[in-house]
C-alpha atoms as a PDB file:
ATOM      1  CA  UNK A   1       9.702 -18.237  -5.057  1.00  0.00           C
ATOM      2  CA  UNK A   2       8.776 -17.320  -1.612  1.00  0.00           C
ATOM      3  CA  UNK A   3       5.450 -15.011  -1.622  1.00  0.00           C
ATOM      4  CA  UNK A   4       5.483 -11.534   0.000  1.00  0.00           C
ATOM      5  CA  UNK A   5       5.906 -11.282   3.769  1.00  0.00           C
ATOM      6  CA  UNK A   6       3.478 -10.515   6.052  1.00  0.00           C
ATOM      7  CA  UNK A   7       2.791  -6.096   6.001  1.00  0.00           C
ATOM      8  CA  UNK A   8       3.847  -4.258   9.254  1.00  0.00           C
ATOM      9  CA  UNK A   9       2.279  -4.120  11.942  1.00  0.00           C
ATOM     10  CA  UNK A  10       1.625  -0.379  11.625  1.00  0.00           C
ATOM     11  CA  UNK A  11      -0.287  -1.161   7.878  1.00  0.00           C
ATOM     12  CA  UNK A  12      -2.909  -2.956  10.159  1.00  0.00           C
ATOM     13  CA  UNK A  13      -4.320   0.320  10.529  1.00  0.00           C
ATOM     14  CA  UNK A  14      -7.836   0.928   9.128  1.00  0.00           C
ATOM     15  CA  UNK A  15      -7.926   2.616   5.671  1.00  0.00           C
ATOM     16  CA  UNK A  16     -11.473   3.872   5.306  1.00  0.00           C
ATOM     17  CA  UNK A  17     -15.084   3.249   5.554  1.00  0.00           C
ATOM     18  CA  UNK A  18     -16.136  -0.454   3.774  1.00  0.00           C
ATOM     19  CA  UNK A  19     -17.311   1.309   0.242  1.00  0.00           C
ATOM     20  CA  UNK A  20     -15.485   3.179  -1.861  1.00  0.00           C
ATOM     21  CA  UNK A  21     -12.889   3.892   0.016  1.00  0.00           C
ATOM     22  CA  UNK A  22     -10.745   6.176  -1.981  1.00  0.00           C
ATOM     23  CA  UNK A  23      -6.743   6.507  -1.749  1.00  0.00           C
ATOM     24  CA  UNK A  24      -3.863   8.929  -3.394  1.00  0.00           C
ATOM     25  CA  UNK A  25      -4.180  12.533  -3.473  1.00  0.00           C
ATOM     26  CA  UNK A  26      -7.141  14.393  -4.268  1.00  0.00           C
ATOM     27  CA  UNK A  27      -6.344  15.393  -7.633  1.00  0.00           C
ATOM     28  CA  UNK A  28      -5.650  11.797  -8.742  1.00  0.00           C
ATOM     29  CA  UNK A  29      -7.989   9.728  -7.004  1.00  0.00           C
ATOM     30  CA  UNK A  30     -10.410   8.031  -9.082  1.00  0.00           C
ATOM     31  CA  UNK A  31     -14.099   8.748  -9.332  1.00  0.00           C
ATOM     32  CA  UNK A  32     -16.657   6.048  -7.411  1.00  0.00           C
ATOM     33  CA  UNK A  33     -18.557   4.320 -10.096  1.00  0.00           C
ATOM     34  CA  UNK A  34     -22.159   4.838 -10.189  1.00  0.00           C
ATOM     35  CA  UNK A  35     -23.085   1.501 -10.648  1.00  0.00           C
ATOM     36  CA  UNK A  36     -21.438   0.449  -6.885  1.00  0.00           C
ATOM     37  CA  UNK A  37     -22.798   0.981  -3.771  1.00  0.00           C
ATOM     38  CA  UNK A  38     -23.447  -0.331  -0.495  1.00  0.00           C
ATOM     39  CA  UNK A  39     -26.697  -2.217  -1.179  1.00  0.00           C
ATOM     40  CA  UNK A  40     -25.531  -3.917  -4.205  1.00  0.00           C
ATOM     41  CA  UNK A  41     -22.544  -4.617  -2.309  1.00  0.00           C
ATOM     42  CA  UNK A  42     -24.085  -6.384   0.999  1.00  0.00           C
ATOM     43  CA  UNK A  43     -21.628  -4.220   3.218  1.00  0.00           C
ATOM     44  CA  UNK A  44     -22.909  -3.490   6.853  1.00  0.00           C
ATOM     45  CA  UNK A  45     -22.259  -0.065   8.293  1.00  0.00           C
ATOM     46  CA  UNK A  46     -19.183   0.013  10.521  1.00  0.00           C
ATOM     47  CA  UNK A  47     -16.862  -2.657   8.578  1.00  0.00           C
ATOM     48  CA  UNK A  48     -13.476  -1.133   8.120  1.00  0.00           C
ATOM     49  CA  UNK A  49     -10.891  -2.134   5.632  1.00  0.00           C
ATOM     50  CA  UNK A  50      -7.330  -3.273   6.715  1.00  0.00           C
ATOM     51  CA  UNK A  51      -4.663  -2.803   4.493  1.00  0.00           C
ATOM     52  CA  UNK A  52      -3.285  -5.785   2.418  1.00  0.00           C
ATOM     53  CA  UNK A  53       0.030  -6.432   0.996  1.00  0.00           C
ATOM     54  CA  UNK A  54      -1.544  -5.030  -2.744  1.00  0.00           C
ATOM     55  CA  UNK A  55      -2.906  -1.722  -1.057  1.00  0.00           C
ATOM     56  CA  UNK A  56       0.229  -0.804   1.048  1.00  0.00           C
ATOM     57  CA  UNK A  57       2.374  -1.493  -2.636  1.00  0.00           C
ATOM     58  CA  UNK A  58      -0.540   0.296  -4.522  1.00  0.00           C
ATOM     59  CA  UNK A  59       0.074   3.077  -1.108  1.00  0.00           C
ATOM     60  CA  UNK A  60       3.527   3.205  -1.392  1.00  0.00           C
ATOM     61  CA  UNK A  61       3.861   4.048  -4.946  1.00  0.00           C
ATOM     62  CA  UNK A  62       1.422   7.421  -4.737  1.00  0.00           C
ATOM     63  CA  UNK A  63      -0.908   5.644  -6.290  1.00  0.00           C
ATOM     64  CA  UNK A  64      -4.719   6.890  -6.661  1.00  0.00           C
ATOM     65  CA  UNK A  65      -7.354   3.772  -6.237  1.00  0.00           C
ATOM     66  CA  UNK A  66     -10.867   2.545  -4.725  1.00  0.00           C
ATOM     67  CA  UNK A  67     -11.278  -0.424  -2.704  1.00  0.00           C
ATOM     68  CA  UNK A  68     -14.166  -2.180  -3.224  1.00  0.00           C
ATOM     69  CA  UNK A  69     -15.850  -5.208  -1.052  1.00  0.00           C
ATOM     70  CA  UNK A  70     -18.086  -7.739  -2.354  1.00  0.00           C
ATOM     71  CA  UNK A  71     -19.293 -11.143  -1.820  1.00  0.00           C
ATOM     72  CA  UNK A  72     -17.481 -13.636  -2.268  1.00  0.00           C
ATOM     73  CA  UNK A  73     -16.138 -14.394  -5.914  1.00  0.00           C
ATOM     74  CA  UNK A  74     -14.091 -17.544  -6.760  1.00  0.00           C
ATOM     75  CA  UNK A  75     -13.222 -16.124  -9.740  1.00  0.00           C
ATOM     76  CA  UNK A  76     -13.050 -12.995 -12.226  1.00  0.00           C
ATOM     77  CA  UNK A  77     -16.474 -13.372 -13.751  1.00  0.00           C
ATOM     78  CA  UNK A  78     -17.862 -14.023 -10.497  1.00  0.00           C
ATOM     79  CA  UNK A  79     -16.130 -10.519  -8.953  1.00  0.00           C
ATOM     80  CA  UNK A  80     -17.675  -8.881 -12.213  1.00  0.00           C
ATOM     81  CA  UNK A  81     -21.110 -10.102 -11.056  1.00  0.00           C
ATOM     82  CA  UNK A  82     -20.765  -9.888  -7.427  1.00  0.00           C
ATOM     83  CA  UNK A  83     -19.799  -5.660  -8.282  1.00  0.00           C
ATOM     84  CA  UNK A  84     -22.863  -5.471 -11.234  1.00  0.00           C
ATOM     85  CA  UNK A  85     -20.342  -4.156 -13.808  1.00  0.00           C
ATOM     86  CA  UNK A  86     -18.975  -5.639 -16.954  1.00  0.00           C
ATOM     87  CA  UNK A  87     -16.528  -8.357 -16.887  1.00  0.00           C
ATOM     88  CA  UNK A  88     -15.020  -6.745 -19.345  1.00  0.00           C
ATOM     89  CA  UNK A  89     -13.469  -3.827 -16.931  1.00  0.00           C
ATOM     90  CA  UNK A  90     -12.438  -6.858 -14.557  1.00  0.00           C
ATOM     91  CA  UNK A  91      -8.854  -8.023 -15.153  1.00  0.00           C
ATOM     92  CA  UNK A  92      -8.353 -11.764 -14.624  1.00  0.00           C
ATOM     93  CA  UNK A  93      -4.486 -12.897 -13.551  1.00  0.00           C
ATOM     94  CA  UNK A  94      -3.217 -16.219 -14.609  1.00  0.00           C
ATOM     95  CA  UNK A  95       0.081 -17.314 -12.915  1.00  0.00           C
ATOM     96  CA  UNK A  96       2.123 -19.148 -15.790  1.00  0.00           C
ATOM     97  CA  UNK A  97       4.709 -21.469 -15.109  1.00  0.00           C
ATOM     98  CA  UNK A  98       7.690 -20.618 -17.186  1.00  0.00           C
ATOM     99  CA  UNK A  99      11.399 -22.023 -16.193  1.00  0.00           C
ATOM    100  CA  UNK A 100      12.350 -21.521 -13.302  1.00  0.00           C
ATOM    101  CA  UNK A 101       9.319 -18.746 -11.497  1.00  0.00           C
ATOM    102  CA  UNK A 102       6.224 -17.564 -12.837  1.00  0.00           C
ATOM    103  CA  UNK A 103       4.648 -14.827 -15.710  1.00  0.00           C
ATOM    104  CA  UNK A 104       1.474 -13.388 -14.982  1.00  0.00           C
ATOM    105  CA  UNK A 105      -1.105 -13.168 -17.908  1.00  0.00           C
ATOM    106  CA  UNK A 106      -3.252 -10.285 -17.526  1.00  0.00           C
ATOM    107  CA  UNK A 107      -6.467 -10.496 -19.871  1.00  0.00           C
ATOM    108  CA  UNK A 108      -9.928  -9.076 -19.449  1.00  0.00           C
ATOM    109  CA  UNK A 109     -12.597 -10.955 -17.473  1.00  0.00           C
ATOM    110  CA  UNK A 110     -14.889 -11.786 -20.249  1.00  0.00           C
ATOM    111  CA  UNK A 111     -11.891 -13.488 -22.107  1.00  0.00           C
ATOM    112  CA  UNK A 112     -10.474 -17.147 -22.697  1.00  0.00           C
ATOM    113  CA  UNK A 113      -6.209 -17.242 -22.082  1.00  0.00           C
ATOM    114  CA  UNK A 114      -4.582 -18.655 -25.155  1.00  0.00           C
ATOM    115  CA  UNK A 115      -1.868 -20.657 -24.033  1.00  0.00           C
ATOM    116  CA  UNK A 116      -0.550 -21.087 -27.169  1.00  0.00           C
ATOM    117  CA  UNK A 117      -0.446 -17.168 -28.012  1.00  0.00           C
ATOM    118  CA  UNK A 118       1.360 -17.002 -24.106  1.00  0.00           C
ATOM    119  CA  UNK A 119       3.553 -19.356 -24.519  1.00  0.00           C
ATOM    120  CA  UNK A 120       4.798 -17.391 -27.975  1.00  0.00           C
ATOM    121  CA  UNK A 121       5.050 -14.254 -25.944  1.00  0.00           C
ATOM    122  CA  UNK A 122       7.565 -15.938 -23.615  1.00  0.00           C
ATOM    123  CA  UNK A 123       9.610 -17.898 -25.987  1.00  0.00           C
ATOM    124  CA  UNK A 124       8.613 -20.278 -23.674  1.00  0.00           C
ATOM    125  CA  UNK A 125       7.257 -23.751 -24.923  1.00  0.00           C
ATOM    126  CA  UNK A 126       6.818 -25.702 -21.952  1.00  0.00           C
ATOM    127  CA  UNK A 127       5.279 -22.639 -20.345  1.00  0.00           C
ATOM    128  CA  UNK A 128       1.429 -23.929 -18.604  1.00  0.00           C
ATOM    129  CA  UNK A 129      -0.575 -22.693 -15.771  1.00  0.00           C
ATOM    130  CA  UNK A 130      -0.013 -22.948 -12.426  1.00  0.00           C
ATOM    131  CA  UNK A 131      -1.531 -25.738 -10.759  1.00  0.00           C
ATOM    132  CA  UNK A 132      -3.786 -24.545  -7.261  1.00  0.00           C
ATOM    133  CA  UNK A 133      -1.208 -26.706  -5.448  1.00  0.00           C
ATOM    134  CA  UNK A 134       2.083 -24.476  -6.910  1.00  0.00           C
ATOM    135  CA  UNK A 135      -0.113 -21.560  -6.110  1.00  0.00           C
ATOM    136  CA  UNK A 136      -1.300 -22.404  -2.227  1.00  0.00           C
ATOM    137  CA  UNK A 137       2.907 -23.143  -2.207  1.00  0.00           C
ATOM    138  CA  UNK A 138       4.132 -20.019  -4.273  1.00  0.00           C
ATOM    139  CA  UNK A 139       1.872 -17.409  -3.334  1.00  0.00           C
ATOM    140  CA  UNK A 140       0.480 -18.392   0.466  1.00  0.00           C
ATOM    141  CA  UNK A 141      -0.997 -14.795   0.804  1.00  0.00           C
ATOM    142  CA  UNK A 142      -3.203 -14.439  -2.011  1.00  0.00           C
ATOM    143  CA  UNK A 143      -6.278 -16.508  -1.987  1.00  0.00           C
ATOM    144  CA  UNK A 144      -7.345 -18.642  -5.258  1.00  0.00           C
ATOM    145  CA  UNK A 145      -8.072 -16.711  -8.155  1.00  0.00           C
ATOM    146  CA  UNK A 146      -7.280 -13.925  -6.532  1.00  0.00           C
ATOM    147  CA  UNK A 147      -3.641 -12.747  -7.725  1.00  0.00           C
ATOM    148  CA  UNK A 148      -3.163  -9.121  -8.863  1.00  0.00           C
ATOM    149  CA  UNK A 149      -1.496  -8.083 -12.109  1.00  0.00           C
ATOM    150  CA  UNK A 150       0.870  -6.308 -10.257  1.00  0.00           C
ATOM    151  CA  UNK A 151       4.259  -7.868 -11.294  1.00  0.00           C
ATOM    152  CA  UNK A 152       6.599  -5.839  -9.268  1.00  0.00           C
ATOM    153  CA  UNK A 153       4.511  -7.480  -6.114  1.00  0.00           C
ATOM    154  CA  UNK A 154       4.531 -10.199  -7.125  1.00  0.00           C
ATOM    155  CA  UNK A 155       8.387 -10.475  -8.493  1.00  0.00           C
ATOM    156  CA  UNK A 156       6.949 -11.772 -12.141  1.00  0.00           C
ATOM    157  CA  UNK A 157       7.157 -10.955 -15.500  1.00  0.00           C
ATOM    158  CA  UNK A 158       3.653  -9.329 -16.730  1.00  0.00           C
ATOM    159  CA  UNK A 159       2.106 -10.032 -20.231  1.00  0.00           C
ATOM    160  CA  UNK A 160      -0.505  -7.826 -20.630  1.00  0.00           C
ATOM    161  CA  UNK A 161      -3.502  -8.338 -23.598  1.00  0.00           C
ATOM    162  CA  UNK A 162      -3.776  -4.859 -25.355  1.00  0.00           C
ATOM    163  CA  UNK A 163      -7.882  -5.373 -24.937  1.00  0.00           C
ATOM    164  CA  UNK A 164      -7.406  -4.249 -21.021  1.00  0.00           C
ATOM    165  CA  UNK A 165      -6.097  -0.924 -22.292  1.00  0.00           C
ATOM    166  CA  UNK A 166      -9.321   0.023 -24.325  1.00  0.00           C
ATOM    167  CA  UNK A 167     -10.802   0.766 -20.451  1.00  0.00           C
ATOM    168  CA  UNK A 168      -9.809   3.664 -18.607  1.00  0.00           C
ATOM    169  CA  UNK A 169     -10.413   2.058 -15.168  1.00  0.00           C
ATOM    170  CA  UNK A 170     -10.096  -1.469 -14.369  1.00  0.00           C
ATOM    171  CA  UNK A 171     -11.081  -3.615 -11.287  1.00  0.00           C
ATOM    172  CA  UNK A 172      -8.875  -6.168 -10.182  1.00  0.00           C
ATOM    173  CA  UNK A 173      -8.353  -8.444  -7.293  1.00  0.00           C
ATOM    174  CA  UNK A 174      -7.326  -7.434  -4.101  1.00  0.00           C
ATOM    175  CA  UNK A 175      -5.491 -10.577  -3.088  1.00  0.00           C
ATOM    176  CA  UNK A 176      -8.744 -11.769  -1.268  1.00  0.00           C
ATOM    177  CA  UNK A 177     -12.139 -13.129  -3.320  1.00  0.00           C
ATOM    178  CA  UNK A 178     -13.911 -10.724  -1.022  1.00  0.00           C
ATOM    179  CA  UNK A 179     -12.221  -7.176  -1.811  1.00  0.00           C
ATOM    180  CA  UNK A 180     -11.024  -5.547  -5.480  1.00  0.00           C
ATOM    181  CA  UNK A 181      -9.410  -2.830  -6.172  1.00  0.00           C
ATOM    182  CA  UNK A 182     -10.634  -0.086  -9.005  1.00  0.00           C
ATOM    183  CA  UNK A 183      -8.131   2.375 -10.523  1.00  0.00           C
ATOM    184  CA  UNK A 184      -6.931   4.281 -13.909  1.00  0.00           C
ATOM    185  CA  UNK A 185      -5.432   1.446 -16.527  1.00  0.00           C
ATOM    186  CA  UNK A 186      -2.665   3.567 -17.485  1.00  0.00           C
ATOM    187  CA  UNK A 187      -1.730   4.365 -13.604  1.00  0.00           C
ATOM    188  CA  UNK A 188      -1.703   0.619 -12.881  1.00  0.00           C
ATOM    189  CA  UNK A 189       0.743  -0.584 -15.366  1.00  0.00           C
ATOM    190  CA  UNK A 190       2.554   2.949 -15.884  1.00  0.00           C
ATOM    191  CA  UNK A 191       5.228   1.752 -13.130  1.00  0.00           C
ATOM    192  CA  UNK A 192       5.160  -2.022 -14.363  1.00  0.00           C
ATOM    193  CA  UNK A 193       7.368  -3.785 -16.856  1.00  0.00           C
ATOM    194  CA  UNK A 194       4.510  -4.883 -18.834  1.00  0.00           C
ATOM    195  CA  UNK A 195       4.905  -6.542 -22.810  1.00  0.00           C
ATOM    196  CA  UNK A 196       1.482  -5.732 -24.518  1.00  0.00           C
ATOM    197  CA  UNK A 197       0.695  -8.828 -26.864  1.00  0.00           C
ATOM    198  CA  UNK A 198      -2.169 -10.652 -27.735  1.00  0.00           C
ATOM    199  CA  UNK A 199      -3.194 -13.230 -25.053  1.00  0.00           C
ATOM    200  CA  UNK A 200      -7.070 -14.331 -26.159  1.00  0.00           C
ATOM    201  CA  UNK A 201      -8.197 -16.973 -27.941  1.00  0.00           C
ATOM    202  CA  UNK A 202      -9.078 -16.002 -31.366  1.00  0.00           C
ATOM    203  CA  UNK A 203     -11.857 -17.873 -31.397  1.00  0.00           C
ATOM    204  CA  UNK A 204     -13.055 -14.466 -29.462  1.00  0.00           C
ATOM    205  CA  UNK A 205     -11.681 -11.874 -32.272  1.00  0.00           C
ATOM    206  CA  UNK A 206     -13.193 -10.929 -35.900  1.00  0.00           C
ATOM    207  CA  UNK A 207     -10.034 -11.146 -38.918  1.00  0.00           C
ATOM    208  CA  UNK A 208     -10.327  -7.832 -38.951  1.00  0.00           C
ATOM    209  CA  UNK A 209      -9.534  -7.387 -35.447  1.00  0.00           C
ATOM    210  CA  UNK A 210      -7.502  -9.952 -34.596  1.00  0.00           C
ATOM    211  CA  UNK A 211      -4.726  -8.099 -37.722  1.00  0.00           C
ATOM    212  CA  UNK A 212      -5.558  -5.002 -36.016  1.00  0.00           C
ATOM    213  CA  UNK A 213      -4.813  -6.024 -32.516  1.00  0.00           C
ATOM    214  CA  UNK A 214      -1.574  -7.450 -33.639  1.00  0.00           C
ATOM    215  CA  UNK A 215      -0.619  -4.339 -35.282  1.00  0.00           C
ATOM    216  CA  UNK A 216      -1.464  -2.545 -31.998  1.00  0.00           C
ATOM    217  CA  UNK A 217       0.896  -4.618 -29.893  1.00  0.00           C
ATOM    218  CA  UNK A 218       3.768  -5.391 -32.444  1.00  0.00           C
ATOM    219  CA  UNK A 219       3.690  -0.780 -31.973  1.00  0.00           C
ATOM    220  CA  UNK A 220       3.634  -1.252 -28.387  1.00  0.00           C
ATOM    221  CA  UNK A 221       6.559  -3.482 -28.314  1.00  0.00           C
ATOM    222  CA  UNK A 222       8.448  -1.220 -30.113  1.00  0.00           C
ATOM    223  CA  UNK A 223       7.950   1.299 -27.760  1.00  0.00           C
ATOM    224  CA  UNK A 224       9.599  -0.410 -25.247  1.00  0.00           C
ATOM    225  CA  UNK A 225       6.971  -2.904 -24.201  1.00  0.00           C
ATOM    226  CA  UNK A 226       4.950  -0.421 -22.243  1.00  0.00           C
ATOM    227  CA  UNK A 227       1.300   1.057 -22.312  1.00  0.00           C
ATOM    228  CA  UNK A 228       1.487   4.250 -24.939  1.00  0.00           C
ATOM    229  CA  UNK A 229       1.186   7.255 -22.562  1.00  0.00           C
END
């Protein structure tokens, strides 16, 4: 699978001042989170933003969200810390191997992928993560670690853990380890095809929970494999 070509030269344009930088119309656009700012951040006055292949899709569906730089962060925890909010509202995307192309497994950032659990969810048993080699190969334009759950992007299949919907806004990657992107849950996956089903190890869950969560994702499947409105 060839990654996404290289955006326009007219989406080299600047976006908007280096912290939170807010997109989509103004009675959609999400909130800046107290917690951010420039100090925390590291950003120096005068750095503009150029628009990436994630924020001219996120652009080009209508869709409100807040870019957000940061030091760098080699991986999902590390974005968490390098914003000083809870990894828990960072998403972390896993490119699977499955067949032929690739699933993405969307799971919160304080969270450990079951394979086992993914590979169920595909009726794939061979399924396995991408190696950093397939990835450098697959997806030259997103740096390691740095994939966004956007499937329609992306041209994958999304499996999403029903834990990511318990937060109403959710950072992500950018495609870089130096830029995320904050915006509403249900706004982010309301235009994917997205199949809500237990991803974590359980190792992570109570009993209780874990027949609960279940029971929350066998309903979302029924409706259609989509986020419940």
């Amino acid at each position: 699978m060839d990654g996404p070509g290289a955006p326009p030269g007219a989406a080299q344009a600047a976006l908007g001042a280096a912290v939170g930088a807010v997109y989509g119309s103004h009675d959609r656009r999400v909130a800046a989170h107290p917690g951010v700012n420039s100090a925390r951040l590291g950003s120096r006055p005068g750095r503009w933003l150029v628009m990436s292949a994630v924020t001219e899709h996120l652009q080009h569906q209508g869709s409100a969200f807040e870019l957000l730089p940061h030091r760098q962060a080699d991986t999902a925890s590390d974005e968490a810390r390098a914003l000083g909010i809870d990894a828990g509202e960072v998403l972390k995307t896993l490119a699977v191997r499955t067949g032929p192309g690739y699933a993405l497994a969307v799971i919160p950032a304080s969270r450990r992928l079951d394979l086992q659990l993914v590979r169920e969810a595909l009726a794939d048993r061979q399924a396995r993560l991408a190696s950093e080699e397939e990835l450098g190969r697959d997806f030259p334009d997103y740096q390691l670690g740095a994939l966004p759950p956007l499937g329609a992007l992306l041209g994958c299949q999304v499996c999403l853990d029903p834990e990511v919907l318990d937060h109403d806004l959710v950072v992500f990657a950018a495609g870089t380890q130096t830029e995320s992107v904050r915006m509403a849950t249900r706004e982010l996956f309301g235009g994917e095809q997205v199949t809500t089903v237990p991803l974590v190890r359980q190792a992570d869950w109570g009993s209780d929970d874990l027949i609960g969560r279940r029971r929350a994702a066998h309903q979302e499947l029924e409706g259609g494999g989509h986020p419940a409105p």
